[in-house]
C-alpha atoms as a PDB file:
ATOM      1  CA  UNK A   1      55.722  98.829 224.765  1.00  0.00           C
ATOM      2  CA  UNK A   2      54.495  95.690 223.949  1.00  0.00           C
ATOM      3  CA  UNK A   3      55.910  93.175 221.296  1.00  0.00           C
ATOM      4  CA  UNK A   4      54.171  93.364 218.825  1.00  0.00           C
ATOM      5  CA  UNK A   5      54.137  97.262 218.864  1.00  0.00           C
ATOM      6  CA  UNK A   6      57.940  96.800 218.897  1.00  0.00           C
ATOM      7  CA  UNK A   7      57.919  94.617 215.905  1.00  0.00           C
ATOM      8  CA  UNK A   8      55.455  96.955 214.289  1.00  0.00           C
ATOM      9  CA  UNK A   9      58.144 100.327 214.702  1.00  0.00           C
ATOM     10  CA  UNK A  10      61.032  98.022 213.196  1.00  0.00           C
ATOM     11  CA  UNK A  11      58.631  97.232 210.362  1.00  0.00           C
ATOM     12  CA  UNK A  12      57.611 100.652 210.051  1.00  0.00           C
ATOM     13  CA  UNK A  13      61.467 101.737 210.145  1.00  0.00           C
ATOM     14  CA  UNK A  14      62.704  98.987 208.054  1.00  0.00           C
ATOM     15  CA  UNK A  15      60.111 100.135 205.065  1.00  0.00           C
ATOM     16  CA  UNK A  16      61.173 103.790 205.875  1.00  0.00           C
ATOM     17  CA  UNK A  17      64.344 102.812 204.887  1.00  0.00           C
ATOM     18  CA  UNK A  18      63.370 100.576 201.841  1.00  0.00           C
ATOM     19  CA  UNK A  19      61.414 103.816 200.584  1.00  0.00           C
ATOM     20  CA  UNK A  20      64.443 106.192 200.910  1.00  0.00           C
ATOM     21  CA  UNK A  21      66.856 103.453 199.553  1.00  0.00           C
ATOM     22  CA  UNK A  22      64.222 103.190 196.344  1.00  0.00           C
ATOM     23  CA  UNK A  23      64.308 107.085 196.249  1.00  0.00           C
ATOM     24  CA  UNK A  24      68.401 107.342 195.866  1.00  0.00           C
ATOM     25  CA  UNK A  25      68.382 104.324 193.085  1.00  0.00           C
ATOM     26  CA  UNK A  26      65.790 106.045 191.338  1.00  0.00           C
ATOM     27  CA  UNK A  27      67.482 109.689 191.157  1.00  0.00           C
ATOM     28  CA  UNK A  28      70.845 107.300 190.266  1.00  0.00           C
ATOM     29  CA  UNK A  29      68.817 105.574 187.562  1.00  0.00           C
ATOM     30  CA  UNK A  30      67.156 108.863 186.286  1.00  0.00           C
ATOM     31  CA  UNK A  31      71.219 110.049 186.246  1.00  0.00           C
ATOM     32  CA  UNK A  32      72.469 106.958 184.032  1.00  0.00           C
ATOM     33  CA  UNK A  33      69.607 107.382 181.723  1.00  0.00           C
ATOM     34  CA  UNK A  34      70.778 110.876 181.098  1.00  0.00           C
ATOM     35  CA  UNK A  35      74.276 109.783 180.787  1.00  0.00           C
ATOM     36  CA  UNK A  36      73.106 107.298 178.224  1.00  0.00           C
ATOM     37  CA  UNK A  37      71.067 109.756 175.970  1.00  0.00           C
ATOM     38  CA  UNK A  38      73.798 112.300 176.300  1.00  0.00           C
ATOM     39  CA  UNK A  39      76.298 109.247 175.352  1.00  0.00           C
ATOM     40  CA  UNK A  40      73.675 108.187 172.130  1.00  0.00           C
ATOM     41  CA  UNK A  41      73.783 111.591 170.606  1.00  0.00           C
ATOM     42  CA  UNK A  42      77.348 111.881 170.774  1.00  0.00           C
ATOM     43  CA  UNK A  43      78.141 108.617 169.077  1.00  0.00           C
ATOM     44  CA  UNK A  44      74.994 110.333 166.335  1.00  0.00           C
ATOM     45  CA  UNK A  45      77.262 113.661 166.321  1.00  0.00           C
ATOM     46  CA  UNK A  46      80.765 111.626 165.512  1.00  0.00           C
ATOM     47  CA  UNK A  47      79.074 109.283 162.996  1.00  0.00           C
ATOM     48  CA  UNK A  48      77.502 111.686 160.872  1.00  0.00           C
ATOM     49  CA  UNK A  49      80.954 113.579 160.380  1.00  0.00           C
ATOM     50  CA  UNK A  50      82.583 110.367 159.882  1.00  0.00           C
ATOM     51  CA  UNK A  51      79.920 110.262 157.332  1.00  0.00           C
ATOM     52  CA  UNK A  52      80.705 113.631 155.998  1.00  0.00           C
ATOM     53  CA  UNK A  53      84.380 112.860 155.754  1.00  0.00           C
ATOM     54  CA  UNK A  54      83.927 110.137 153.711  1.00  0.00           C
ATOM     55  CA  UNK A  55      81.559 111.727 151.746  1.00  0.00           C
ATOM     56  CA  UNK A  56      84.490 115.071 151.285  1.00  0.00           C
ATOM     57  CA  UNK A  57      87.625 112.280 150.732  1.00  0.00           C
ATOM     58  CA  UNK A  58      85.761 110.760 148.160  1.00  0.00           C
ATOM     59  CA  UNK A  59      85.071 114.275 146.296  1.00  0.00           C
ATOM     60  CA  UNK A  60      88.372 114.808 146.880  1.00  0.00           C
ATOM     61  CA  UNK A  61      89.796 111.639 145.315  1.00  0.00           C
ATOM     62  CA  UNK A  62      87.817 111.629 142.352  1.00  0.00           C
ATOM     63  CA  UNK A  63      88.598 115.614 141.488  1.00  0.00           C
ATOM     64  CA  UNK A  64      92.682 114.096 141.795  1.00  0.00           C
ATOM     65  CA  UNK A  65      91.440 111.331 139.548  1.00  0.00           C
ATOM     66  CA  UNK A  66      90.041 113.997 137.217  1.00  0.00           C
ATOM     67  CA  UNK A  67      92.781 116.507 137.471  1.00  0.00           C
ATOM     68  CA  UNK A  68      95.580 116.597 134.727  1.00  0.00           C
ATOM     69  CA  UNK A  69      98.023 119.329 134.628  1.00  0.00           C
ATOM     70  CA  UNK A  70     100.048 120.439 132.207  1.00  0.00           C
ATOM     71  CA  UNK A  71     102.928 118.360 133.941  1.00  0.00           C
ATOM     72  CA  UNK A  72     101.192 115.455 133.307  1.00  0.00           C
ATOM     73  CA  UNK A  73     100.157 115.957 129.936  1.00  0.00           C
ATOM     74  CA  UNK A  74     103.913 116.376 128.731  1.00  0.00           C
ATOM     75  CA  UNK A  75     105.006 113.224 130.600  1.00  0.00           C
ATOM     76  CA  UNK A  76     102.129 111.531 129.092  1.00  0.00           C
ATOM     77  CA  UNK A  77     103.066 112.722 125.536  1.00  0.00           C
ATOM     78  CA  UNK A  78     106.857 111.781 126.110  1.00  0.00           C
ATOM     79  CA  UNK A  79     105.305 108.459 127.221  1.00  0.00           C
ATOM     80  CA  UNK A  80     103.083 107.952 124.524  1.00  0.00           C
ATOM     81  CA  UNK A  81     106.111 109.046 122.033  1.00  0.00           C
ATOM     82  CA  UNK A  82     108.763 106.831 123.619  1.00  0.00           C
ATOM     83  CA  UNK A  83     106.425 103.869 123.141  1.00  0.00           C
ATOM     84  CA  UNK A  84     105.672 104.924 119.330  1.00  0.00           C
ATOM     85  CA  UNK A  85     109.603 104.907 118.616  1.00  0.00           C
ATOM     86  CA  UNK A  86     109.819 101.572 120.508  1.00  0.00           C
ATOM     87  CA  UNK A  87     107.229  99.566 118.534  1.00  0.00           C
ATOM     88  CA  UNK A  88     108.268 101.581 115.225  1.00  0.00           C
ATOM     89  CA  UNK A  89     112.281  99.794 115.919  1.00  0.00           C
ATOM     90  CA  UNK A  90     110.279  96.698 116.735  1.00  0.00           C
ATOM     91  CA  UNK A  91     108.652  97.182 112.926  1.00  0.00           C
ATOM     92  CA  UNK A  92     111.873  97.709 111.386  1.00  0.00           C
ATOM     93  CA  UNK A  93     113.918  94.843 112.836  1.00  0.00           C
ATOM     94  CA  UNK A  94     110.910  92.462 112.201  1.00  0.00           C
ATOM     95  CA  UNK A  95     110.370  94.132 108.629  1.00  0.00           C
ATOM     96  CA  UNK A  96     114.398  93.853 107.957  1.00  0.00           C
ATOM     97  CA  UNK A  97     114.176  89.801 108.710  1.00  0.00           C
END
């Protein structure tokens, strides 16, 4: 075998190589990209219920806000009457001076 046919198989094994080396990071780069995707439509998936959840808190928070029950309403009234008697005194003593 002469040397240039020797230098010739090493090429020829050495781009044998190269080929199967490109084949593996390929199929590893075909593998990531499908890790990726699947990674992209989770994040989608979690941020439209994080969407929806503060789209339902927000209901929720303004039916509180628009709730009154009948607690309420009599501590509102006793409120409202406490504060009546208090500025009617405040009349009187200012009326009596």
């Amino acid at each position: 075998m002469s040397a240039s046919e020797k230098t010739i198989n090493t090429f020829a094994t050495r781009v044998r190589q190269m080929i199967l080396k490109f084949e593996d990071i390929k199929h590893e780069n075909a593998e990531l990209y499908a890790m990726v995707d699947e990674r992209d439509a989770k994040i989608k998936e979690l941020q439209e219920k994080l969407t929806q959840a503060k789209h339902d808190y927000d209901s929720l928070k303004m039916a509180k806000m628009m709730t009154i029950s009948d607690s309420d309403m009599e501590t509102t009234q006793k409120r409202i009457a406490k504060l009546i008697r208090d500025v009617n005194k405040c009349i009187t003593l200012l009326s009596d001076k």
